[in-house]
Protein backbone atom coordinates (compact mmCIF):
# COMPACT_ATOMS: atom_id res chain seq x y z
CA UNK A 1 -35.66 -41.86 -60.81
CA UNK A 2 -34.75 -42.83 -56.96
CA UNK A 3 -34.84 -46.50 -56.64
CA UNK A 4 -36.19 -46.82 -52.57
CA UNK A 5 -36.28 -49.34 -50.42
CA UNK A 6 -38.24 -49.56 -47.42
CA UNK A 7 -38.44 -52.03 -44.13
CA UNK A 8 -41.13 -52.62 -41.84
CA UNK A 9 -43.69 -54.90 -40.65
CA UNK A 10 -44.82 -55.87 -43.38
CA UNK A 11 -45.41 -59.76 -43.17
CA UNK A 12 -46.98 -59.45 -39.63
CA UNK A 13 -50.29 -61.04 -40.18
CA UNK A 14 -52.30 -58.02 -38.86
CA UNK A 15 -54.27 -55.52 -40.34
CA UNK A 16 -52.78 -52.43 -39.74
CA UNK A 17 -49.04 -53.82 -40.13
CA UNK A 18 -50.22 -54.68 -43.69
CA UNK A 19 -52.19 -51.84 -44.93
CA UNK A 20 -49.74 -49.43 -43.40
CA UNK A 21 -46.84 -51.17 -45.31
CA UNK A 22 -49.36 -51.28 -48.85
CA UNK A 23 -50.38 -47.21 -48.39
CA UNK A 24 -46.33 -46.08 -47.41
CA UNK A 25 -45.42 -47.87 -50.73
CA UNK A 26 -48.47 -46.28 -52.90
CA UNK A 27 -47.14 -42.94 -51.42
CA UNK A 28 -44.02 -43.39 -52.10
CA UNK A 29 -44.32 -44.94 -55.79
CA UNK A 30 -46.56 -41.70 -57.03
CA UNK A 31 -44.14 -39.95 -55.71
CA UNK A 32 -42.26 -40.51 -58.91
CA UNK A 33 -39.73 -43.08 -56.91
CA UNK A 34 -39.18 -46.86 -57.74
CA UNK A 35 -39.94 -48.64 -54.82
CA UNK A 36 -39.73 -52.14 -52.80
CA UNK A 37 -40.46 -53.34 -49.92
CA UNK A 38 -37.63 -55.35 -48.47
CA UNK A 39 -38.55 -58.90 -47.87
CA UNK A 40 -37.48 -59.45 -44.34
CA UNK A 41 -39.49 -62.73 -43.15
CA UNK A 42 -37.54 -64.65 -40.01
CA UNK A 43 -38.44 -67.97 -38.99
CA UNK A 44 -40.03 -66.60 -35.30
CA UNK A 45 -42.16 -64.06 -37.46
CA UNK A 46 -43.48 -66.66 -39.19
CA UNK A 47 -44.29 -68.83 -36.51
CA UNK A 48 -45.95 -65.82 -34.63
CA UNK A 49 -48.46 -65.42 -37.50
CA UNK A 50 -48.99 -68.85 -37.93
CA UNK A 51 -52.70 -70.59 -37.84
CA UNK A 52 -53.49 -70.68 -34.35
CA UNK A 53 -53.83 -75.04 -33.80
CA UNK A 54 -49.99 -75.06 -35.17
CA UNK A 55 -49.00 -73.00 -31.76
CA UNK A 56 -46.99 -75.04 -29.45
CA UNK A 57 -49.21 -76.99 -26.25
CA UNK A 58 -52.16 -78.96 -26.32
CA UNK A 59 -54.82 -75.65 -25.82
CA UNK A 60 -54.92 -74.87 -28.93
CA UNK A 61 -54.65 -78.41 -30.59
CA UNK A 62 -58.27 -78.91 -28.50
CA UNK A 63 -59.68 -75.42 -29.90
CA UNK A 64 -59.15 -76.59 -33.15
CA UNK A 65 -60.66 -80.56 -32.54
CA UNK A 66 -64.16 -78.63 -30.92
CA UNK A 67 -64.49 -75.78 -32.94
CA UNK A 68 -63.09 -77.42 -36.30
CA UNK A 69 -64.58 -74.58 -38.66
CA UNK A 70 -62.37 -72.26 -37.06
CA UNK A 71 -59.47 -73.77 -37.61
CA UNK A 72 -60.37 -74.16 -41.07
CA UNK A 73 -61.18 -70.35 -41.30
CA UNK A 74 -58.19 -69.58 -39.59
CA UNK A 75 -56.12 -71.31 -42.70
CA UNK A 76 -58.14 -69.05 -44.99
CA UNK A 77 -57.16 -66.45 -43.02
CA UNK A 78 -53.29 -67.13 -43.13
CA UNK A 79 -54.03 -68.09 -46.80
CA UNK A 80 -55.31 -64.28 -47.20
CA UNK A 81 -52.50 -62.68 -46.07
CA UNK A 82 -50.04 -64.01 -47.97
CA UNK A 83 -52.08 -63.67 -51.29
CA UNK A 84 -51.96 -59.74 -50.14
CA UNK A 85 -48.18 -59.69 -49.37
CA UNK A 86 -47.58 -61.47 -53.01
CA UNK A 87 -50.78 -59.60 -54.83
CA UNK A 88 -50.35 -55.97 -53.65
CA UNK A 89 -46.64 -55.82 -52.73
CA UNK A 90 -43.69 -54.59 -54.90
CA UNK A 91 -41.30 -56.83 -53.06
CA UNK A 92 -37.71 -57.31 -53.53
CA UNK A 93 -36.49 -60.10 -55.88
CA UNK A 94 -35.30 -62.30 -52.48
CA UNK A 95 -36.45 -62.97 -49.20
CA UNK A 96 -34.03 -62.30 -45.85
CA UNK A 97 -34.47 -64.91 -43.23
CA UNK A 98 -32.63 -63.85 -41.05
CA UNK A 99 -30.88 -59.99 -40.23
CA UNK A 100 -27.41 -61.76 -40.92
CA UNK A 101 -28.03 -62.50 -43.97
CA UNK A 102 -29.63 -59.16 -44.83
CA UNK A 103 -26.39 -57.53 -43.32
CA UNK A 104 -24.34 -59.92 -46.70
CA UNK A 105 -26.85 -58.76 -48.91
CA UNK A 106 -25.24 -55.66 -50.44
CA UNK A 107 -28.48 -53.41 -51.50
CA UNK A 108 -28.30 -50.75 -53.62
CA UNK A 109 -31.06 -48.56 -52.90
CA UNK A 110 -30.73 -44.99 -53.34
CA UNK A 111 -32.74 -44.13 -50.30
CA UNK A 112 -33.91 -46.86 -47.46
CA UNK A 113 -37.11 -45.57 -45.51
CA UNK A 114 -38.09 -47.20 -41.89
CA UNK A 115 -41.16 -47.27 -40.79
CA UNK A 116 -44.21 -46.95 -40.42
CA UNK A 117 -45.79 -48.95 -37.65
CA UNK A 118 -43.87 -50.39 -34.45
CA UNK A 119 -40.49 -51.23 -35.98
CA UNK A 120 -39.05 -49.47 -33.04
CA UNK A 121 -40.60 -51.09 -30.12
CA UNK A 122 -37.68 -52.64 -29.00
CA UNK A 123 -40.55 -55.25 -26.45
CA UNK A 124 -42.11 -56.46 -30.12
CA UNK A 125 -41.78 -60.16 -30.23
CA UNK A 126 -40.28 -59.70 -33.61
CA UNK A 127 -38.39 -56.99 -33.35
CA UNK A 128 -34.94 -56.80 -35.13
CA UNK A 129 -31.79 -54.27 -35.23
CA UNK A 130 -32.79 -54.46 -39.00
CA UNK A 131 -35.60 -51.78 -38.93
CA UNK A 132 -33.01 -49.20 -37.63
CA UNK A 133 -31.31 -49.69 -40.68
CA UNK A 134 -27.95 -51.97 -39.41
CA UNK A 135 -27.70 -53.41 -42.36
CA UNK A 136 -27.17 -50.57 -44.82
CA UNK A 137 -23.99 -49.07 -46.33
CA UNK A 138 -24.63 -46.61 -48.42
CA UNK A 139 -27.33 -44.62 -49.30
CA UNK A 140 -29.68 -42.10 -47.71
CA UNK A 141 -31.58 -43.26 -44.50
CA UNK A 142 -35.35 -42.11 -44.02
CA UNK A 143 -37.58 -42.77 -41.22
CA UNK A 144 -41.32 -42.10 -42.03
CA UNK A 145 -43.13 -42.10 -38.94
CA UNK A 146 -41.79 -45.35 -36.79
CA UNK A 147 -43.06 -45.92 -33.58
CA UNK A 148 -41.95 -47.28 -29.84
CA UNK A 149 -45.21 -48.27 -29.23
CA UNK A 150 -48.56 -47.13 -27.30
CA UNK A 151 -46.40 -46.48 -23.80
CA UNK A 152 -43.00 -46.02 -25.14
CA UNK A 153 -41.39 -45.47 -22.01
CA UNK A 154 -42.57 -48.51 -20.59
CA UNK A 155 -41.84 -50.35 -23.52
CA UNK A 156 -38.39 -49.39 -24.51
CA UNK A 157 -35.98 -51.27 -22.48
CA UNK A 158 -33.00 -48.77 -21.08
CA UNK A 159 -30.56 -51.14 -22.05
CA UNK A 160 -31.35 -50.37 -25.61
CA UNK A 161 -31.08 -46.56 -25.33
CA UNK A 162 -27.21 -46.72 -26.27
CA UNK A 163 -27.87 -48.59 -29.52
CA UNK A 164 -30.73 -46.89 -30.38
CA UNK A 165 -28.76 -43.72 -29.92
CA UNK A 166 -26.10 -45.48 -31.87
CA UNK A 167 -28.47 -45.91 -34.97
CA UNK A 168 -30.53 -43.07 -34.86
CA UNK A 169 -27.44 -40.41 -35.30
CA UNK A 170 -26.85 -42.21 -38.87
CA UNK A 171 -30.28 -41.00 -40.14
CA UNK A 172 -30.60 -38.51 -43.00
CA UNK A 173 -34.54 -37.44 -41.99
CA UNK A 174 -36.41 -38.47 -39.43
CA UNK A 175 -40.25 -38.28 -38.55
CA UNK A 176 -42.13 -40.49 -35.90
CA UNK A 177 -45.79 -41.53 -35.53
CA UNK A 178 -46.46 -40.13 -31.98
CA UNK A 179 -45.32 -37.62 -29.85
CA UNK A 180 -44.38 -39.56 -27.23
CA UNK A 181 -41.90 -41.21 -29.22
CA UNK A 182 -40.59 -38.11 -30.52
CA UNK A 183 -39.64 -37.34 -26.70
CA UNK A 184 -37.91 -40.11 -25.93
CA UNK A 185 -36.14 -40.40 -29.08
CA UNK A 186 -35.17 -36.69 -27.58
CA UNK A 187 -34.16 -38.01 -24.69
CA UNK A 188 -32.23 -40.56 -26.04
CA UNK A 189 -30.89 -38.93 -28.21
CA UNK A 190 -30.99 -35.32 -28.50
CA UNK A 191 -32.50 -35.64 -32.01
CA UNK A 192 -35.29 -33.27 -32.61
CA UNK A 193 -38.11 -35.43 -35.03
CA UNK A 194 -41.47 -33.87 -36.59
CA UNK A 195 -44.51 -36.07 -36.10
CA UNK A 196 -45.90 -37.71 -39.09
CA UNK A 197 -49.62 -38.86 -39.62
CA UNK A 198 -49.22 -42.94 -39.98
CA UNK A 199 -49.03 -43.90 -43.82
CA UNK A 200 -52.84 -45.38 -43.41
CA UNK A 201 -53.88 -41.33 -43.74
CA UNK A 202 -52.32 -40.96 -46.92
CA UNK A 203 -54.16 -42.84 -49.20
CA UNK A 204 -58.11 -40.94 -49.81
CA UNK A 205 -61.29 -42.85 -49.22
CA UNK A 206 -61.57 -43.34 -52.66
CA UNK A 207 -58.59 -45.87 -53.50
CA UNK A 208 -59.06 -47.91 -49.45
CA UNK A 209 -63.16 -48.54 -50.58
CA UNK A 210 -61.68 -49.71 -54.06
CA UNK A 211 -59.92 -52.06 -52.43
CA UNK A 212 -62.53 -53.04 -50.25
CA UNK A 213 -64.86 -54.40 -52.73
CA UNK A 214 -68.24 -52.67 -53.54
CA UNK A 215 -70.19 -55.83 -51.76
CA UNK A 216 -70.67 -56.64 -48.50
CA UNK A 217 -69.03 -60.24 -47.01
CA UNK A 218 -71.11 -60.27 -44.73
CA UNK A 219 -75.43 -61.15 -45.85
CA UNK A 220 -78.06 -59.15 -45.06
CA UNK A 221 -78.37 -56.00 -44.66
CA UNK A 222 -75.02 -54.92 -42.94
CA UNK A 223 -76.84 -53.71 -39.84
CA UNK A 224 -73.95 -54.52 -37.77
CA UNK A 225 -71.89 -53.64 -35.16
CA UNK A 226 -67.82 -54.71 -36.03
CA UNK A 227 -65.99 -55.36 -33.10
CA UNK A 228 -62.05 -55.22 -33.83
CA UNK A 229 -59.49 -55.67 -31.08
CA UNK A 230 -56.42 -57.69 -31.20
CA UNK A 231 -56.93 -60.07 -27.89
CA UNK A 232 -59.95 -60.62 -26.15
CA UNK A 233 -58.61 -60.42 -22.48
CA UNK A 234 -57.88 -56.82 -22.58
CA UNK A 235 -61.30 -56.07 -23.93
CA UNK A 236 -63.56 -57.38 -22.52
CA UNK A 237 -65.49 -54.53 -21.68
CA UNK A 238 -66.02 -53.43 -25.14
CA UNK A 239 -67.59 -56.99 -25.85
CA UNK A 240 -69.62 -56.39 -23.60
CA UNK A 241 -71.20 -53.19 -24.20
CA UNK A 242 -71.34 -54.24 -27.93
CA UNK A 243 -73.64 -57.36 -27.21
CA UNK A 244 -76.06 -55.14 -24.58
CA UNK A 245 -76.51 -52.26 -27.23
CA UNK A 246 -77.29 -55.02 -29.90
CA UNK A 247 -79.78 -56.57 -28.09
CA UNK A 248 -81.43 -53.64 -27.07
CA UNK A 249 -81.30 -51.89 -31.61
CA UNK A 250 -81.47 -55.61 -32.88
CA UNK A 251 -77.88 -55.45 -34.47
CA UNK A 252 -75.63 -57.97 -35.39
CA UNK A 253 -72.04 -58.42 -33.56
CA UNK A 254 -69.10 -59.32 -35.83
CA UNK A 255 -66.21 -60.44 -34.75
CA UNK A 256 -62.76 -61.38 -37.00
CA UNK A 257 -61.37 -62.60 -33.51
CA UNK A 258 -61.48 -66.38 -33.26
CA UNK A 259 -61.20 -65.87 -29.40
CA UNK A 260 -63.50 -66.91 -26.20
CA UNK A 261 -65.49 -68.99 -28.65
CA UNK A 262 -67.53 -71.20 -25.92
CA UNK A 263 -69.38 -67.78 -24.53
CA UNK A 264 -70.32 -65.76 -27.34
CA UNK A 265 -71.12 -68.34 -30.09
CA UNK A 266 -74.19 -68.77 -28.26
CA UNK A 267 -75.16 -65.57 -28.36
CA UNK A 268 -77.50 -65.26 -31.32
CA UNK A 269 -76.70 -61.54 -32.03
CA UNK A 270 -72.94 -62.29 -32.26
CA UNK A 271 -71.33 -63.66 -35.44
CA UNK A 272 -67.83 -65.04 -35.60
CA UNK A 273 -66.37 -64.23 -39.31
CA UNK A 274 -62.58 -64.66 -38.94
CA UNK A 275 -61.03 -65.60 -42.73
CA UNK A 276 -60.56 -62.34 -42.98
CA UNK A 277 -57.38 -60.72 -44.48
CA UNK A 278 -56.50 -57.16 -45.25
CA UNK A 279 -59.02 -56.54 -47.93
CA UNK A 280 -61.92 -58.46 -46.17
CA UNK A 281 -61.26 -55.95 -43.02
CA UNK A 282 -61.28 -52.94 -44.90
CA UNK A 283 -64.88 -54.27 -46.36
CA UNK A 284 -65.91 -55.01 -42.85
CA UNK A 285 -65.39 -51.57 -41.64
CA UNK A 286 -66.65 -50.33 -44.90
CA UNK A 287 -70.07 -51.72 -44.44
CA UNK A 288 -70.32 -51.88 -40.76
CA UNK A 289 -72.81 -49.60 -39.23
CA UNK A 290 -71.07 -48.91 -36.00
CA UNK A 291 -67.49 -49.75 -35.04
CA UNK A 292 -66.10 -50.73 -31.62
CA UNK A 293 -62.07 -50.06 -31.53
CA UNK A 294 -59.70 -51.59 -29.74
CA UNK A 295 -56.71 -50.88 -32.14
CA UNK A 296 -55.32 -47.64 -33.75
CA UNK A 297 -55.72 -49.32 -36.75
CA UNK A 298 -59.36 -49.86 -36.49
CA UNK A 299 -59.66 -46.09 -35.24
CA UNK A 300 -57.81 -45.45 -38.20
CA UNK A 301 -60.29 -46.75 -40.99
CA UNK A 302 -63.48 -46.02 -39.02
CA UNK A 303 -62.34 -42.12 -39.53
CA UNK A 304 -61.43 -42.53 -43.14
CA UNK A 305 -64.88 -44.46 -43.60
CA UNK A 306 -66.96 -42.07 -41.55
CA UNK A 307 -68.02 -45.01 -39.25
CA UNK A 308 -69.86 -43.56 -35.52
CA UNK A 309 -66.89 -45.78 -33.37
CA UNK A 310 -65.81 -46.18 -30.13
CA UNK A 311 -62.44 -45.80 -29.04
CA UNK A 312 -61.78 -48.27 -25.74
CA UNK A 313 -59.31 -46.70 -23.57
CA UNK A 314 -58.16 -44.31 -26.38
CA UNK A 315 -57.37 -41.59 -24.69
CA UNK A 316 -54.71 -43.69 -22.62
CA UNK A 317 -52.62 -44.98 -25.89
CA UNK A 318 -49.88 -42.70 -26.98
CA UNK A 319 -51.00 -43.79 -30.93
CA UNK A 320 -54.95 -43.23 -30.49
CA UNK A 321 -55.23 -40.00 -28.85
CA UNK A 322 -53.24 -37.78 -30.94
CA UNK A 323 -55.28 -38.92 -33.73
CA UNK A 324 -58.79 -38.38 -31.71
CA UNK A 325 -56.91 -34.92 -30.22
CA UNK A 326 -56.36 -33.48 -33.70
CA UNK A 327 -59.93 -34.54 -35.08
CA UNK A 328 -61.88 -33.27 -31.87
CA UNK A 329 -63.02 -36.59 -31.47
CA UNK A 330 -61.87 -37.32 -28.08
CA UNK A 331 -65.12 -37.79 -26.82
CA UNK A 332 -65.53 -40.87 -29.32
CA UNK A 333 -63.84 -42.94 -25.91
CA UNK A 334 -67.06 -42.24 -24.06
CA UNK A 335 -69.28 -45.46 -23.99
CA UNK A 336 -72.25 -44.39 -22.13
CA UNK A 337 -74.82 -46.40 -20.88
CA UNK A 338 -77.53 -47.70 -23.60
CA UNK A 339 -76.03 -45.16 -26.02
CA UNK A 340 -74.54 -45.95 -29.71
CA UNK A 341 -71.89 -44.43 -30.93
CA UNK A 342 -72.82 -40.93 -32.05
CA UNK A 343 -72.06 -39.69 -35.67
CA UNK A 344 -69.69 -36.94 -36.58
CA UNK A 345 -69.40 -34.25 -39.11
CA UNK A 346 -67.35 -35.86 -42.02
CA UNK A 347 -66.55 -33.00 -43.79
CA UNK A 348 -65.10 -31.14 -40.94
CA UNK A 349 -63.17 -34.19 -39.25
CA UNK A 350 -61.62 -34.36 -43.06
CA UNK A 351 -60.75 -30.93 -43.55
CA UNK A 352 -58.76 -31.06 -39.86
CA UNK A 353 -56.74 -34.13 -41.18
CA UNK A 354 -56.36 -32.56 -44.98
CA UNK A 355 -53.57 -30.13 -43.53
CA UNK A 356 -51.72 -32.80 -41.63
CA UNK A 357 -51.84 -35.12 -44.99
CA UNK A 358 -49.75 -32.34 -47.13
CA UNK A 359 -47.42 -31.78 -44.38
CA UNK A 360 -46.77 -35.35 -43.75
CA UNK A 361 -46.21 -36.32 -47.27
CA UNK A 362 -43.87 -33.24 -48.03
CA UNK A 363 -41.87 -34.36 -45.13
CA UNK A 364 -41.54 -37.47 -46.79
CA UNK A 365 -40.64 -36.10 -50.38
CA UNK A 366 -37.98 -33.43 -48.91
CA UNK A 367 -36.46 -36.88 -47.07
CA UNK A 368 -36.22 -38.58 -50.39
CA UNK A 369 -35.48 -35.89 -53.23
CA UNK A 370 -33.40 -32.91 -50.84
C-alpha cells in the first residue's frame, strides 16, 4: 500500500483551504493509499487566522469592546476550525513550525502530493518554499492541481520564476487548477501540465450534505439569501444587490463575514451568523435558497448543491470562469436589475462536470501508482 503525504493549506482558517485539503485526502485514501496530511503550521499562519480583536492596533481592540458578541462568535469560529483540522484530518504524528525544521525532518513517504488550492501563489501572505516540495529527498513528487492564484501573472513575482523553475523540473506528475497557471508554469518553465478540476469536485453531493448536517443552523424557514465573500471592500456591490432583492421577495441576508458591522446590522433583513467553521458553511449553502459568490469556493458548493448563485466578477478570475465556462453557466455573473438568481438544469450541469471528475482523478491515480 503507498504511504502519501500531502502539503497544502490546510490550517488556513478559510473555507475552501479546508474542505479542499479534507476532499484531496478522501480521494486519495479510497484510492487504496495511506495518507497524511503534513502538519505544516508557522507562527505567521497562525497569527493570520487568528480571532480578529487579537490583530495588532487599536481598530480592532474597539470592534470587539462595541460589538462584544462578535468577538465572542469569532472565538467559536477559530474554535471550529481547529476541531475540523483535529476531527476530520489524518495528520502526521508532529507538527512543523517552521520550513527549517520540516527540511530536518527526514519523511518517508512513498509519494508527496502538492496542492490543491494556492500553495503556489508566491504574493500569499503565508506562502512557503515548502509547498514546492524543498524539503523532500526521496520519493515521488505529485502536484494535484496547485494554483498561482486568480491573476497569476500579476501575482507571481519574476524574481521567483528561477526557483520556481528550479522546483518544478524535480516533479514526477504535474496537474494545475487553472489554465492560466498552466501557461505560465509553461513559460517558466517549459513544462507542459494538464488541468485538474480542484479536489472540492471530487467528493459527490452525497458525502459534502452528510457532512453538512441534515438541519438547518439557521431558524425558520431557510428562506435566505447567503452572502459569502472573503472581505467586504471588494464587494460591495454584491451586498448591495443582495439587501435590494431581499427587500423587494422578503428574504433574509446571511452573512458569515463579521465585517462593516455599524451599516448592515441595522438592516432588519440582514443577519450576521459568523461562528461558522467548515461544516457550518457547507450547511449554510446547503439550506440557503439563493447564493451570492464572491469566492471560487462558494461557486464551488453552490454547483455541487444546485443553489441559483451569482458569481461577482467571475468571469474576470482565472479560478471562477473555467469552472462557469465548462458548466455553461457563464451567464450566472449577470446580476440584473430586480432579478434573482435564475435556476439551472442540475442534471445537465452534473453530467458536464461527471467527465472532468474521471479524468481528474485518473490523473491523480496514474501520478501515484505508474
Amino acid at each position: 500500500m503507498k504511504k502519501v503525504g500531502i502539503i497544502t493549506f490546510h490550517a488556513s482558517h478559510n473555507y475552501g483551504s479546508m474542505l479542499q485539503a479534507y476532499a484531496l485526502q478522501q480521494t486519495v485514501l479510497r484510492l487504496g493509499c495511506e495518507c497524511e496530511i503534513i502538519n505544516l503550521r508557522t507562527q505567521l499562519q497562525r497569527k493570520i487566522y487568528s480571532p480578529f480583536f487579537m490583530y495588532k492596533g487599536w481598530a480592532k481592540k474597539l470592534k470587539a469592546l462595541r460589538y462584544p458578541r462578535l468577538a465572542i462568535e469569532d472565538i467559536k469560529k477559530h474554535q471550529k476550525f481547529e476541531q475540523f483540522l483535529h476531527e476530520k484530518y489524518i495528520l502526521s504524528p508532529h507538527t512543523y513550525t517552521t520550513a527549517e525544521e520540516l527540511k530536518n525532518a527526514n519523511l518517508d513517504y512513498d509519494c508527496y502530493i502538492s496542492g490543491s488550492d494556492q500553495i503556489w501563489n508566491t504574493s500569499c501572505a503565508d506562502f512557503l518554499t515548502s509547498y514546492f516540495f524543498d524539503f523532500v529527498k526521496h520519493g515521488k513528487r505529485i502536484a494535484y492541481a496547485p494554483s498561482m492564484g486568480p491573476q497569476p501573472f500579476k501575482q507571481i513575482g519574476i524574481k521567483y520564476h528561477s526557483l520556481i523553475k528550479e522546483f518544478v523540473t524535480r516533479y514526477d506528475a504535474i496537474t494545475v487548477r487553472e489554465q492560466d497557471t498552466a501557461t505560465l508554469l509553461k513559460q517558466i518553465a517549459d513544462i507542459t501540465a494538464p488541468v485538474a478540476l480542484d479536489p472540492t469536485l471530487l467528493i459527490n453531493l452525497q458525502d459534502w450534505s452528510a457532512l453538512a448536517g441534515d438541519k438547518p443552523l439557521v431558524d425558520g424557514n431557510c428562506n435566505y439569501i447567503f452572502v459569502y465573500t472573503p472581505r467586504y471592500d471588494d464587494y460591495k456591490p454584491l451586498f448591495t444587490v443582495a439587501l435590494e432583492l431581499a427587500k423587494q421577495h422578503n428574504l433574509k441576508i446571511i452573512c458569515s463575514l463579521p465585517d462593516n458591522v455599524s451599516k448592515w446590522r441595522k438592516e432588519p433583513h440582514f443577519q450576521y451568523y459568523t461562528a461558522v467553521g467548515p461544516i457550518e458553511f457547507l450547511n449554510l449553502v446547503k439550506y440557503s435558497k439563493y447564493m451570492f459568490c464572491g469566492s471560487f469556493h462558494a461557486v464551488v458548493f453552490s454547483i455541487l448543491f444546485n443553489k441559483p448563485f451569482f458569481a461577482y466578477e467571475g468571469m474576470n478570475d482565472s479560478r471562477i470562469a473555467p469552472l462557469l465556462k465548462m458548466t455553461n453557466l457563464e451567464w450566472c455573473t449577470d446580476m440584473l436589475e430586480g432579478q434573482l438568481p435564475m435556476p439551472y438544469n442540475d442534471e445537465k450541469t452534473r453530467n458536464k462536470l461527471e467527465f472532468h471528475i474521471n479524468q481528474s482523478i485518473q490523473y491523480l491515480k496514474d501520478a501515484i501508482y505508474t
